[in-house]
N, C-alpha and C. Protein backbone atom coordinates (compact mmCIF):
# COMPACT_ATOMS: atom_id res chain seq x y z
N UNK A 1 -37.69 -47.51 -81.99
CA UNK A 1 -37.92 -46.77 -83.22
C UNK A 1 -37.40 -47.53 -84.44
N UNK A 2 -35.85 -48.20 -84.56
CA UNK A 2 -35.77 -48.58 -85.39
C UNK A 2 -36.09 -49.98 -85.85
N UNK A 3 -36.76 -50.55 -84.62
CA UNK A 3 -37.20 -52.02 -84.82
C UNK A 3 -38.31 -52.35 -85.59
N UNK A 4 -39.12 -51.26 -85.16
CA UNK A 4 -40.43 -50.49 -85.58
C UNK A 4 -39.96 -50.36 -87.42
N UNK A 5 -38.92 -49.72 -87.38
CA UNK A 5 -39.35 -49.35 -89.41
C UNK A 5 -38.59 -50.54 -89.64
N UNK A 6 -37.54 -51.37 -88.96
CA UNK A 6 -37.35 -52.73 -89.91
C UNK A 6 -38.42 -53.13 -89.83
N UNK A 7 -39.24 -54.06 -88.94
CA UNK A 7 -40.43 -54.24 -89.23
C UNK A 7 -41.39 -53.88 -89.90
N UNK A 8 -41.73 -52.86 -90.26
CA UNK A 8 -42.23 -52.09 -91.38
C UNK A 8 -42.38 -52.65 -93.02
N UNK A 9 -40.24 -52.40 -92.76
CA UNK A 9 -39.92 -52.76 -93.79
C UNK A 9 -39.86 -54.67 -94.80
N UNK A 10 -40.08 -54.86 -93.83
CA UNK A 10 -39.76 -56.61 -93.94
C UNK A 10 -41.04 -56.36 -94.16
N UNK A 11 -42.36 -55.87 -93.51
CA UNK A 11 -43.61 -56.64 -94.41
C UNK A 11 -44.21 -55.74 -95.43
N UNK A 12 -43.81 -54.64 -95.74
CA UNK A 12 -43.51 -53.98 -97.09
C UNK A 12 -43.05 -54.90 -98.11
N UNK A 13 -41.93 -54.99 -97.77
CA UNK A 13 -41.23 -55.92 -98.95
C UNK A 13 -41.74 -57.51 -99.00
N UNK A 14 -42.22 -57.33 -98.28
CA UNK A 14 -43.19 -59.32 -98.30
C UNK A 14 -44.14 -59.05 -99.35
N UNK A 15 -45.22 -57.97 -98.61
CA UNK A 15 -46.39 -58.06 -99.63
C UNK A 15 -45.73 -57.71 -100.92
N UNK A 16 -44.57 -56.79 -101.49
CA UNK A 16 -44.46 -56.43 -102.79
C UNK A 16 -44.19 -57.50 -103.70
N UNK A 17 -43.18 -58.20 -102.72
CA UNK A 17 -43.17 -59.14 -103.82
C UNK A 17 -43.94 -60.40 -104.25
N UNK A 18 -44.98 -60.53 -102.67
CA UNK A 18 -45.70 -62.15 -102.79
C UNK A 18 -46.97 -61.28 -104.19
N UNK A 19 -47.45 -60.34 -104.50
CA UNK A 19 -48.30 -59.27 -105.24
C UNK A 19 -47.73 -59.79 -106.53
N UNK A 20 -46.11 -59.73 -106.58
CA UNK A 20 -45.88 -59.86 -108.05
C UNK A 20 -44.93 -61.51 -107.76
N UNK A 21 -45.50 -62.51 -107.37
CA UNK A 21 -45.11 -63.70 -108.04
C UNK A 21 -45.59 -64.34 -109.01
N UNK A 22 -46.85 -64.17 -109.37
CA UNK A 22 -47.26 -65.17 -110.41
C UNK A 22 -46.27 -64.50 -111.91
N UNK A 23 -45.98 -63.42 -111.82
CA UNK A 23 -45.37 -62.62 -113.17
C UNK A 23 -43.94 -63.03 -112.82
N UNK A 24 -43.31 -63.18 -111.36
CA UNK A 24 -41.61 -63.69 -111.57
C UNK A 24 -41.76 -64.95 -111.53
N UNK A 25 -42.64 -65.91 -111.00
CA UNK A 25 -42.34 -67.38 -111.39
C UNK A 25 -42.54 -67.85 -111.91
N UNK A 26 -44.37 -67.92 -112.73
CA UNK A 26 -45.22 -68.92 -113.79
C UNK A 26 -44.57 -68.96 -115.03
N UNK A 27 -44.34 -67.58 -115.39
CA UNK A 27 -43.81 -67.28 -117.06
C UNK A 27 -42.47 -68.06 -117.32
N UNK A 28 -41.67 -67.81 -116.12
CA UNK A 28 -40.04 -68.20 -116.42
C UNK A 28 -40.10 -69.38 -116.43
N UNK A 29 -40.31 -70.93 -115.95
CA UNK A 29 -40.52 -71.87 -115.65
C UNK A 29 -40.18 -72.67 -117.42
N UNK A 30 -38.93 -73.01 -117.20
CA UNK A 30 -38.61 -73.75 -118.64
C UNK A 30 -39.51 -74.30 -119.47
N UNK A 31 -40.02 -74.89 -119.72
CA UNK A 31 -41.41 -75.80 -120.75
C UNK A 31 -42.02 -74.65 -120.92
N UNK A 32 -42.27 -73.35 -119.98
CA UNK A 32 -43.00 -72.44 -121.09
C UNK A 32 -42.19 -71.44 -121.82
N UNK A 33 -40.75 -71.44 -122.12
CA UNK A 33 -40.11 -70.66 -122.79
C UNK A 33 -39.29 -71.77 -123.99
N UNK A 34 -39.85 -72.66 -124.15
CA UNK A 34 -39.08 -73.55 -125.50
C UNK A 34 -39.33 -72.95 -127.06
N UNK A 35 -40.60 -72.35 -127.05
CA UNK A 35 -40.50 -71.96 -128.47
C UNK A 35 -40.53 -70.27 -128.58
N UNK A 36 -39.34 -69.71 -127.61
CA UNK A 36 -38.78 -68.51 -127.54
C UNK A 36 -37.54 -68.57 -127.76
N UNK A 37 -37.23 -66.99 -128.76
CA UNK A 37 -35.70 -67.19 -128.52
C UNK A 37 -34.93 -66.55 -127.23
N UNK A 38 -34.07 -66.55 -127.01
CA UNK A 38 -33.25 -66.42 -125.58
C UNK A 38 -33.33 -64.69 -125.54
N UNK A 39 -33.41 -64.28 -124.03
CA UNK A 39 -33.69 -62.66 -124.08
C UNK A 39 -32.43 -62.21 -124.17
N UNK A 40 -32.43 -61.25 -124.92
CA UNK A 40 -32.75 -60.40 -125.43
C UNK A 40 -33.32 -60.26 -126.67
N UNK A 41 -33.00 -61.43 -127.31
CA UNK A 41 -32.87 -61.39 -128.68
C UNK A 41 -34.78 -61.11 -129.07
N UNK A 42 -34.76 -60.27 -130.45
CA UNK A 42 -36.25 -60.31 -130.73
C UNK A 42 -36.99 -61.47 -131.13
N UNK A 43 -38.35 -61.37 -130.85
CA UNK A 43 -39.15 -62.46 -130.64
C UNK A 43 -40.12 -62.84 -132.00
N UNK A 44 -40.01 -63.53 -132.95
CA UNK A 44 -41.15 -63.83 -133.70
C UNK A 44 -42.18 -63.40 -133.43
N UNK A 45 -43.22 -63.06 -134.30
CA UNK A 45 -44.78 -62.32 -134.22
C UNK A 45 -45.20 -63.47 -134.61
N UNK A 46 -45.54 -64.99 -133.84
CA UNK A 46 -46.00 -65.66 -133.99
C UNK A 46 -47.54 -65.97 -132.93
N UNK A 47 -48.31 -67.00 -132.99
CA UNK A 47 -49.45 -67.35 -132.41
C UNK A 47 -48.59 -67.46 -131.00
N UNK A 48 -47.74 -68.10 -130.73
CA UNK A 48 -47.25 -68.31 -129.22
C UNK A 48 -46.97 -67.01 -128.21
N UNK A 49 -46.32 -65.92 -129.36
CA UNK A 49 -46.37 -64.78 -128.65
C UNK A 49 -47.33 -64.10 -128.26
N UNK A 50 -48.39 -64.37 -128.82
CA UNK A 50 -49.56 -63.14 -128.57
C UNK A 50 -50.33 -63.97 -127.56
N UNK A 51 -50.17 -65.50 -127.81
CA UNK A 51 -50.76 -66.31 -126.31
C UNK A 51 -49.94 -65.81 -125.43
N UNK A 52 -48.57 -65.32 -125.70
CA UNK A 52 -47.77 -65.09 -124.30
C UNK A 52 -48.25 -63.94 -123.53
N UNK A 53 -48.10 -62.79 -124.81
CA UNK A 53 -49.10 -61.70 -123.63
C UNK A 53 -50.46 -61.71 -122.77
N UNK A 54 -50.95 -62.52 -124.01
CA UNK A 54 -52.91 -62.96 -122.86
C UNK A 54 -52.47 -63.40 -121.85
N UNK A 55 -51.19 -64.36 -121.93
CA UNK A 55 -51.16 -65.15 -120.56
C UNK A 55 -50.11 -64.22 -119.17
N UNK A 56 -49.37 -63.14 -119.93
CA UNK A 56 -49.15 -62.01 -118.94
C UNK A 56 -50.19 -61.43 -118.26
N UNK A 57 -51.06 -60.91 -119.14
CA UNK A 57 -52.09 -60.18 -118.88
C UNK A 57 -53.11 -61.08 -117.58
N UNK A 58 -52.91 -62.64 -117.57
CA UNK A 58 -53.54 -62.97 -116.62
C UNK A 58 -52.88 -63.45 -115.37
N UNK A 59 -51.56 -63.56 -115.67
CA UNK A 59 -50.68 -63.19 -114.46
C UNK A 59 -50.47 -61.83 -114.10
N UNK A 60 -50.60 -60.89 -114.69
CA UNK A 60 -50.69 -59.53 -113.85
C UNK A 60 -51.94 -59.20 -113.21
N UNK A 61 -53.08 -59.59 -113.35
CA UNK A 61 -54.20 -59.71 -112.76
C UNK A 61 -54.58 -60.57 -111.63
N UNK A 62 -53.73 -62.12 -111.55
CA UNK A 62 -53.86 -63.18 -110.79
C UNK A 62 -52.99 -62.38 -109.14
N UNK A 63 -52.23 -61.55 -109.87
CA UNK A 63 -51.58 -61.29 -108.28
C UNK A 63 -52.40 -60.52 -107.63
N UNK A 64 -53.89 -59.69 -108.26
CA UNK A 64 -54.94 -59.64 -107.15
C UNK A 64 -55.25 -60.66 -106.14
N UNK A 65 -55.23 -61.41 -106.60
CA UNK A 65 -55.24 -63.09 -105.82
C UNK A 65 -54.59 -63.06 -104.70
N UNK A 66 -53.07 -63.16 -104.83
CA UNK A 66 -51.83 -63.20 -104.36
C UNK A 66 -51.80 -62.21 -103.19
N UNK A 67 -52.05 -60.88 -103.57
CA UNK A 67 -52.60 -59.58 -103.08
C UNK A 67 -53.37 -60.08 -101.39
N UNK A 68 -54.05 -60.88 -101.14
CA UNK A 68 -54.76 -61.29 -100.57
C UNK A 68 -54.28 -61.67 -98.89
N UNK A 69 -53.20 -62.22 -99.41
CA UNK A 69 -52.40 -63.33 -98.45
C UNK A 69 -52.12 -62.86 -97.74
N UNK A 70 -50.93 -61.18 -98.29
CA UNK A 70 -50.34 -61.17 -97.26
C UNK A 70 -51.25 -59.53 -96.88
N UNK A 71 -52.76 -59.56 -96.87
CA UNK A 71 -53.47 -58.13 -96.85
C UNK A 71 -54.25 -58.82 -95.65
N UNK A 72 -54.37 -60.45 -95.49
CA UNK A 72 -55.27 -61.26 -94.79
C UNK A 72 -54.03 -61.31 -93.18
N UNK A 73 -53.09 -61.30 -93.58
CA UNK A 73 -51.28 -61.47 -92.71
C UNK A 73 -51.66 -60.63 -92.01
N UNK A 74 -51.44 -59.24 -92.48
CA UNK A 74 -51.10 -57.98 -91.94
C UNK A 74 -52.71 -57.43 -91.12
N UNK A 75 -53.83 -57.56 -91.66
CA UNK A 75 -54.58 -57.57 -90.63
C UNK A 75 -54.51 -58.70 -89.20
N UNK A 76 -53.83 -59.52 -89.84
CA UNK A 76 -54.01 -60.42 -88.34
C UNK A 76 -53.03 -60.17 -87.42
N UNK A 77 -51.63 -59.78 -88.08
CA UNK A 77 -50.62 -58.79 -87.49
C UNK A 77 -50.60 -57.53 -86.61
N UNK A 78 -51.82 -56.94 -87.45
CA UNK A 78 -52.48 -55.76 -86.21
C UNK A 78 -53.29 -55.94 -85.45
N UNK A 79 -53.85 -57.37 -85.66
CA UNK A 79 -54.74 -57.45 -84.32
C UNK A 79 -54.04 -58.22 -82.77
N UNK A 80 -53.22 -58.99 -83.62
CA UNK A 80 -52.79 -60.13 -82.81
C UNK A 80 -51.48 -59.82 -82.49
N UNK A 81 -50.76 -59.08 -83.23
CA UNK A 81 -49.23 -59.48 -83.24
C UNK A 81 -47.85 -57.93 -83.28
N UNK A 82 -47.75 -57.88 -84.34
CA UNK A 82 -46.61 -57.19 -84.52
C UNK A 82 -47.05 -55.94 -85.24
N UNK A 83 -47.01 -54.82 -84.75
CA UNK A 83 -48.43 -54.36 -85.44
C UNK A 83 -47.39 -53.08 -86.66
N UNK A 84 -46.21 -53.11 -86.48
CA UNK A 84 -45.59 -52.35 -87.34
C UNK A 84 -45.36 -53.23 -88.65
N UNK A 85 -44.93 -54.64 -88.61
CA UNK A 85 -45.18 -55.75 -89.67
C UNK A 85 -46.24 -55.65 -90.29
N UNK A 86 -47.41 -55.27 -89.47
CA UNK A 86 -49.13 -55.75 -90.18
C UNK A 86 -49.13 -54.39 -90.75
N UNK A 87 -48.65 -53.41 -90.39
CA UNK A 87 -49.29 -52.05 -90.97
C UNK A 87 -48.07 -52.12 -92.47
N UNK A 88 -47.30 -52.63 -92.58
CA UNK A 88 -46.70 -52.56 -93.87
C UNK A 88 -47.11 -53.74 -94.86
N UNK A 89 -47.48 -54.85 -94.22
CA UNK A 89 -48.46 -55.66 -94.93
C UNK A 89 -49.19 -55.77 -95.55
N UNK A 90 -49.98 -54.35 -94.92
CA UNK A 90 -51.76 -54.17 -95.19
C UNK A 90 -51.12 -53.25 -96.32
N UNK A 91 -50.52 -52.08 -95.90
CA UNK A 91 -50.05 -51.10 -96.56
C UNK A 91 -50.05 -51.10 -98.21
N UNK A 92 -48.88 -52.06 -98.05
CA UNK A 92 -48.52 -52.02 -99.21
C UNK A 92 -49.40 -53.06 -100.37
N UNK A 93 -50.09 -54.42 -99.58
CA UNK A 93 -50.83 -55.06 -100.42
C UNK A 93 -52.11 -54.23 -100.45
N UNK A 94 -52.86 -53.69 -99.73
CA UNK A 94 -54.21 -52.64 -100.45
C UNK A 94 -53.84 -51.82 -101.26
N UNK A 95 -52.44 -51.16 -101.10
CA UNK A 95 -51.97 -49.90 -102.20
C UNK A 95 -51.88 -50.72 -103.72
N UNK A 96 -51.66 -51.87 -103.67
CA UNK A 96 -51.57 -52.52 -104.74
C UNK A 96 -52.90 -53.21 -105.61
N UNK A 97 -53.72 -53.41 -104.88
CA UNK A 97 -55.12 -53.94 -104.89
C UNK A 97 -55.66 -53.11 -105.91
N UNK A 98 -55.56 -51.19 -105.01
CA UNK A 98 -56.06 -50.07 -105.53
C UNK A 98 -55.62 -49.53 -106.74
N UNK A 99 -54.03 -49.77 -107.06
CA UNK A 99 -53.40 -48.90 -107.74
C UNK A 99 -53.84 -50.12 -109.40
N UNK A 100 -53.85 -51.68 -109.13
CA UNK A 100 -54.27 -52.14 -110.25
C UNK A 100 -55.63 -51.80 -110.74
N UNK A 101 -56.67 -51.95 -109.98
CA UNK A 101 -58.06 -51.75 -110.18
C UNK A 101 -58.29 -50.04 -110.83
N UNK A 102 -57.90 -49.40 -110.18
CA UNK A 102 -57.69 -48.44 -111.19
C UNK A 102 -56.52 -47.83 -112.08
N UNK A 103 -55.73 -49.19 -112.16
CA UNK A 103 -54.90 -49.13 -113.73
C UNK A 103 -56.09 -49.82 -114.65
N UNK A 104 -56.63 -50.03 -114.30
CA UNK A 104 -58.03 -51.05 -115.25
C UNK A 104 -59.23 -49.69 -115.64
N UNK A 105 -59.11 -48.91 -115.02
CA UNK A 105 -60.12 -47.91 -115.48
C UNK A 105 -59.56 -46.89 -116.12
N UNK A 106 -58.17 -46.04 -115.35
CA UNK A 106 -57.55 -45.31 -116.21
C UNK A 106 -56.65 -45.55 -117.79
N UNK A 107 -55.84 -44.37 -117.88
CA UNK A 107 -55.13 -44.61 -119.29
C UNK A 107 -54.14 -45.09 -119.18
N UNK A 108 -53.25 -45.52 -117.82
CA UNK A 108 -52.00 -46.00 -117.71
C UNK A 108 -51.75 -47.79 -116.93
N UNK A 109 -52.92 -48.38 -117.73
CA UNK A 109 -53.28 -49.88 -117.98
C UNK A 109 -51.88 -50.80 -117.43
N UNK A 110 -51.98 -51.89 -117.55
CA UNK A 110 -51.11 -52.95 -117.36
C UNK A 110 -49.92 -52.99 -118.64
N UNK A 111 -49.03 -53.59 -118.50
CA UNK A 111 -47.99 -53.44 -120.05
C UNK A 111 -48.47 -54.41 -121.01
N UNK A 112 -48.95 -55.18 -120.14
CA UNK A 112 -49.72 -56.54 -121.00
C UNK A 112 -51.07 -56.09 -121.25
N UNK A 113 -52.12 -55.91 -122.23
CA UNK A 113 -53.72 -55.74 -122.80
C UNK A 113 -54.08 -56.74 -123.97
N UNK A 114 -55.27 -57.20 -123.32
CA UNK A 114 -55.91 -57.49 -124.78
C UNK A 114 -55.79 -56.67 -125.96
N UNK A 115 -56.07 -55.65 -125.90
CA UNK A 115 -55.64 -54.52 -127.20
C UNK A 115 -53.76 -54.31 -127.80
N UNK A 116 -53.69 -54.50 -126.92
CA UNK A 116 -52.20 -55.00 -127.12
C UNK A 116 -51.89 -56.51 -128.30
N UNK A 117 -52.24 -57.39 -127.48
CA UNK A 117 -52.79 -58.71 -128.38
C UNK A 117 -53.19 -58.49 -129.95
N UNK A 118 -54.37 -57.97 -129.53
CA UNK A 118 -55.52 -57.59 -131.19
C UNK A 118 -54.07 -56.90 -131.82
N UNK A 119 -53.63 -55.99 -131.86
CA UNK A 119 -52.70 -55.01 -132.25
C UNK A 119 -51.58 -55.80 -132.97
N UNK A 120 -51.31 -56.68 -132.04
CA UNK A 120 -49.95 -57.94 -132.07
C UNK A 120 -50.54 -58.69 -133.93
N UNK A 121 -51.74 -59.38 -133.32
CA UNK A 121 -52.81 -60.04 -134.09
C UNK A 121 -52.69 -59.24 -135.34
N UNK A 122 -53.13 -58.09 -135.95
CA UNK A 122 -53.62 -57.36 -137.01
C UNK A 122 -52.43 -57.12 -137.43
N UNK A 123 -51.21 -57.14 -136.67
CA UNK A 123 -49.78 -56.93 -137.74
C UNK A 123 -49.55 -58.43 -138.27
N UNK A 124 -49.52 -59.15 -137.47
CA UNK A 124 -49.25 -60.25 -138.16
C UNK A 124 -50.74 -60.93 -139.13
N UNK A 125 -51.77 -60.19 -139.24
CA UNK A 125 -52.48 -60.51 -139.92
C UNK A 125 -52.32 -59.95 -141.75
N UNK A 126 -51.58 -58.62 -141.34
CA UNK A 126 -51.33 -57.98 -142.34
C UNK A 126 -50.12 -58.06 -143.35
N UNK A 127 -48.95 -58.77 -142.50
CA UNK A 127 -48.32 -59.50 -143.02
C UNK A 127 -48.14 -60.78 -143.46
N UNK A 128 -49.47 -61.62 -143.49
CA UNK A 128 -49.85 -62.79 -144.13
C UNK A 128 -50.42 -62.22 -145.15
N UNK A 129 -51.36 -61.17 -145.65
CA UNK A 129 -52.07 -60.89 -146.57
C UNK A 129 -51.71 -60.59 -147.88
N UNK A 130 -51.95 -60.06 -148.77
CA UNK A 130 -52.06 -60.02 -150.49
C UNK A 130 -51.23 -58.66 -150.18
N UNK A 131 -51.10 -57.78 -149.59
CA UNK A 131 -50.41 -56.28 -149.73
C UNK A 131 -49.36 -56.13 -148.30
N UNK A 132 -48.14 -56.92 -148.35
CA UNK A 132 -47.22 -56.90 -147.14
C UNK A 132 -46.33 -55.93 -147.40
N UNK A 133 -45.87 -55.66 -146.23
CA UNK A 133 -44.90 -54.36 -146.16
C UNK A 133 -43.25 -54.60 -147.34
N UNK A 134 -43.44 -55.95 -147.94
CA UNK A 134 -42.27 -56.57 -148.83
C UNK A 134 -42.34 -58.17 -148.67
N UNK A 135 -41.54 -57.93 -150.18
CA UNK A 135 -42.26 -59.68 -150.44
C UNK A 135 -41.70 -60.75 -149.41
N UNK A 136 -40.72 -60.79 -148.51
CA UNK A 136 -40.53 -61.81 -147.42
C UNK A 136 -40.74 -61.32 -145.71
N UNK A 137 -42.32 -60.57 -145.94
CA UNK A 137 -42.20 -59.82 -144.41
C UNK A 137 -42.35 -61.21 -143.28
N UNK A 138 -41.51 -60.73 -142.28
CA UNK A 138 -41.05 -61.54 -141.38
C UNK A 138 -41.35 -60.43 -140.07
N UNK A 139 -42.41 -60.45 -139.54
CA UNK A 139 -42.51 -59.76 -138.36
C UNK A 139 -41.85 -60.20 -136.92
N UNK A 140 -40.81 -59.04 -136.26
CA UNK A 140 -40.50 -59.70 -135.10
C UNK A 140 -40.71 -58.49 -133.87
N UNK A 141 -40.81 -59.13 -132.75
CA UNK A 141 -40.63 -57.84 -131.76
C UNK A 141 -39.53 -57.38 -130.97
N UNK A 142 -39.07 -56.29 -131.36
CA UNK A 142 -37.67 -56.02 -130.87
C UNK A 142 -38.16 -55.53 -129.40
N UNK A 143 -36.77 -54.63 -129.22
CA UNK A 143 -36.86 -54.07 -127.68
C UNK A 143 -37.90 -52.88 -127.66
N UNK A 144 -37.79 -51.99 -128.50
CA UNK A 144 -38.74 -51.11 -129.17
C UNK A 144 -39.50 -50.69 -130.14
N UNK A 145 -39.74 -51.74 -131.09
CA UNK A 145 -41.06 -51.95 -132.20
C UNK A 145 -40.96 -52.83 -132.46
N UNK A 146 -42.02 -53.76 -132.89
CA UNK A 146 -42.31 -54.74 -133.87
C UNK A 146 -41.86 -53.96 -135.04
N UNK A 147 -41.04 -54.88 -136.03
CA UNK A 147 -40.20 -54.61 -137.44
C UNK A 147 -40.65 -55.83 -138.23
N UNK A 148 -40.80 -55.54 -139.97
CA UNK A 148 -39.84 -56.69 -140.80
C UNK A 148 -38.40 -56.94 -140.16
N UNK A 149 -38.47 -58.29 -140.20
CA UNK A 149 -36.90 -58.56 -140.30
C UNK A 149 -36.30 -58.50 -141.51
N UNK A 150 -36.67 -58.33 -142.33
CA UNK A 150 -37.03 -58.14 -144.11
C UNK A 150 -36.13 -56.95 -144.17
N UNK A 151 -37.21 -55.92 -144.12
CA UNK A 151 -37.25 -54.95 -144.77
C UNK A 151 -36.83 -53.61 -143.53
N UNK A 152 -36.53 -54.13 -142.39
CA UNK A 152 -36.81 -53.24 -141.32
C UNK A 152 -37.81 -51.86 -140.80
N UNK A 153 -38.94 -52.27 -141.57
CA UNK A 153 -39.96 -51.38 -141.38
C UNK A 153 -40.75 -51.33 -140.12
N UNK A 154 -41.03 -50.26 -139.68
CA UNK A 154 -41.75 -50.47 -138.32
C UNK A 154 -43.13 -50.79 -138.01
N UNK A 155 -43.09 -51.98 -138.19
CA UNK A 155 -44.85 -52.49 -138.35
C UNK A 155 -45.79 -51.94 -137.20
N UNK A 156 -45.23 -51.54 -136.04
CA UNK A 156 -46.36 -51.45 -134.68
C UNK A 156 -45.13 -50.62 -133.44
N UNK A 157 -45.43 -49.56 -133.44
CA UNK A 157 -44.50 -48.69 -132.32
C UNK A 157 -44.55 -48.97 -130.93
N UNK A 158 -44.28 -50.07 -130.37
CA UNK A 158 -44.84 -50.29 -129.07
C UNK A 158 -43.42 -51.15 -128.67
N UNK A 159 -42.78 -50.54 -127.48
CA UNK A 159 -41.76 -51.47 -126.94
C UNK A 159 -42.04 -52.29 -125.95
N UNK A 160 -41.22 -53.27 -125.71
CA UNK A 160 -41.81 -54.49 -125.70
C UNK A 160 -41.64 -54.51 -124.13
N UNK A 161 -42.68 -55.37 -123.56
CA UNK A 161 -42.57 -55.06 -122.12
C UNK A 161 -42.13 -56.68 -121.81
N UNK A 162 -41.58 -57.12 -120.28
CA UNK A 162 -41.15 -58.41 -120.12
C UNK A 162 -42.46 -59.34 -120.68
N UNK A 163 -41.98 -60.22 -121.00
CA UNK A 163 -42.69 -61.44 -121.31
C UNK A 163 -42.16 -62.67 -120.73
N UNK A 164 -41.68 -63.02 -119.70
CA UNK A 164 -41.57 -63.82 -119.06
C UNK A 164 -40.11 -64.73 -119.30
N UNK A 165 -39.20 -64.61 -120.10
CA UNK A 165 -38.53 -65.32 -120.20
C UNK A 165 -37.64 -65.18 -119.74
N UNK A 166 -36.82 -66.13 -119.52
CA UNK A 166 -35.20 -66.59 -118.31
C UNK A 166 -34.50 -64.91 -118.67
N UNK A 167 -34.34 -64.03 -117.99
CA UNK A 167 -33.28 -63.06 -118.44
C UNK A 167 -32.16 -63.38 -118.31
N UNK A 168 -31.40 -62.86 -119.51
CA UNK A 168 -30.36 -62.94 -119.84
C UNK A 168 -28.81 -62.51 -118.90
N UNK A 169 -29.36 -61.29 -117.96
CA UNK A 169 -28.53 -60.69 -116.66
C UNK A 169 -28.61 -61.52 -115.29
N UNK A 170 -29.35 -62.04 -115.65
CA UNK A 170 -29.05 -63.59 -114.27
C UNK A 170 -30.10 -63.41 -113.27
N UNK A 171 -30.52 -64.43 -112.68
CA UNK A 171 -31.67 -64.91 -112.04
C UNK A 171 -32.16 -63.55 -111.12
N UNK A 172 -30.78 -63.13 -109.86
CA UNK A 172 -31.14 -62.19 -108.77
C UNK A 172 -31.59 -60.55 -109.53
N UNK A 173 -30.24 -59.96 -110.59
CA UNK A 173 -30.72 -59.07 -111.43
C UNK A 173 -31.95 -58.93 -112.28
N UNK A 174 -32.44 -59.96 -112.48
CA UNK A 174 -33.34 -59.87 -113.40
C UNK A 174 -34.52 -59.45 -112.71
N UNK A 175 -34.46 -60.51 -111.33
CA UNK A 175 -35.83 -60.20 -110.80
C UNK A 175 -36.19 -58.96 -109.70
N UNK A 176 -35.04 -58.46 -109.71
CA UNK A 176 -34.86 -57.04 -109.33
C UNK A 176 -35.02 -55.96 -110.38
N UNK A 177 -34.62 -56.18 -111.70
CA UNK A 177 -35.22 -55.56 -112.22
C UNK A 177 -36.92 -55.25 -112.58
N UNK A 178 -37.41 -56.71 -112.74
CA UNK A 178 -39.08 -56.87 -112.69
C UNK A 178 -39.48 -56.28 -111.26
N UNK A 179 -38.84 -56.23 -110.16
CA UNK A 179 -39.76 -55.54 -109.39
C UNK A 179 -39.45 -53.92 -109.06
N UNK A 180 -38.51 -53.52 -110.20
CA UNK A 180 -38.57 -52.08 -110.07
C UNK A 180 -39.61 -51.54 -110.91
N UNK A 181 -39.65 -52.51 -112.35
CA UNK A 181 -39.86 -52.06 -113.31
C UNK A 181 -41.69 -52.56 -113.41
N UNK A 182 -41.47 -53.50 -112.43
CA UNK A 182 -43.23 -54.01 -112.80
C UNK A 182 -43.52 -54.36 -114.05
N UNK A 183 -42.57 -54.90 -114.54
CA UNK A 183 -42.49 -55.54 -116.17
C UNK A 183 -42.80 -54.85 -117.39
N UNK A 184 -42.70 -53.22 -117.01
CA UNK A 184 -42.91 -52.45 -118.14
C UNK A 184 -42.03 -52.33 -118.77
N UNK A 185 -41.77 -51.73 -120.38
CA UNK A 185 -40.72 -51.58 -121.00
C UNK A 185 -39.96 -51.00 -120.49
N UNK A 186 -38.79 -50.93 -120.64
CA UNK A 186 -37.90 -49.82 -119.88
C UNK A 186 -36.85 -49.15 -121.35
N UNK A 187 -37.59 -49.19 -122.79
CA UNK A 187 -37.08 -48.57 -123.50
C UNK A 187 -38.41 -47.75 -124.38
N UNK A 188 -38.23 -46.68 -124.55
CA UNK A 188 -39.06 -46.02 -125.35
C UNK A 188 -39.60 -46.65 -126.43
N UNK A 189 -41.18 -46.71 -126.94
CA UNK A 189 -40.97 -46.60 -128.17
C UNK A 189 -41.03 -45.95 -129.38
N UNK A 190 -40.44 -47.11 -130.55
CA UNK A 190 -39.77 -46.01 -131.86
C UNK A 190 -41.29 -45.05 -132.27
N UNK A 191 -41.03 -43.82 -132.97
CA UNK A 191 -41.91 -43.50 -133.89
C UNK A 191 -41.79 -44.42 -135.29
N UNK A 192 -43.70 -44.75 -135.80
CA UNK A 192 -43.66 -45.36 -137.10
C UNK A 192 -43.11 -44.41 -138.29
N UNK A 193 -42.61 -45.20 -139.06
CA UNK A 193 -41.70 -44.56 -140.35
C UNK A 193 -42.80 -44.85 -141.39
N UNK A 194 -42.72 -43.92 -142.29
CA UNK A 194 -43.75 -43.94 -143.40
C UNK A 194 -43.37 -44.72 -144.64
């Protein structure tokens, strides 16, 4: 019985996390965090950031990919092998397959969106323009809104979900946190101020 749910459990926890590697390894990888500042700290509303989310957005999608491996494992596990391993294999990488594909149709999407982006895009478009929120707007993204650093106005109510960079609580915490959190914000965000 209990060999049975370790087993279980070991290929549960395989597929969860081989599902979410491209989001704990590609992003963190030094050369792509040089023109970031260190986490926590808020992030410039620059062109690099809003490439950063497109390029979340296609690492949270790529682990359909990933998804694969160990969904291809665990069937061969139940045919061939260990069949309490394969049934947590399969388990948990189809539950994941399913639960993204229709985060893609419903209202409770990925943390990373193109509309997200555009959104990113049109604040910092609006603070280049002829009518800015004050004459040195400096858009950044905190933990829970994009602000002037200026003026501290709340340009865009949206808290900020991981973006890939080295966390600041250390390698094992961090990436325990991304796989509780699935890289969503884990702080509310602000209401806009008028």
């Amino acid at each position: 019985m209990w060999s049975e749910f370790i087993d279980f459990s070991i290929g549960a926890s395989f597929a969860y996390i081989v599902v979410r590697l491209p989001i704990l390894m590609f992003p963190r990888m030094r050369s792509w965090n040089d023109q970031f500042s260190d986490h926590p700290s808020p992030i410039a509303l620059d062109p690099y950031l809003i490439q950063r989310v497109l390029h979340m957005r296609m690492f949270f999608w790529t682990g359909l990919y990933f998804a694969s491996l160990p969904l291809f494992l665990g069937w061969a596990s139940l045919k061939y092998g260990d069949a309490a391993m394969g049934f947590g294999l399969w388990v948990v990488s189809g539950w994941t397959i399913i639960s993204r594909i229709m985060s893609a149709i419903g209202d409770d999407g990925p943390p990373w969106t193109k509309q997200l982006a555009m959104r990113l895009q049109k604040v910092r478009n609006d603070s280049q323009s002829d009518n800015p929120c004050c004459d040195y707007s400096l858009p950044v993204w905190e933990v829970t809104a994009v602000r002037c650093s200026t003026c501290r106005k709340v340009l865009l109510a949206e808290a900020r979900p991981d973006l890939g960079r080295p966390r600041s609580d250390g390698r094992i915490k961090g990436i325990i946190r991304l796989l509780i959190t699935d890289g969503r914000p884990v702080a509310a965000p602000l209401g806009e101020e008028e």
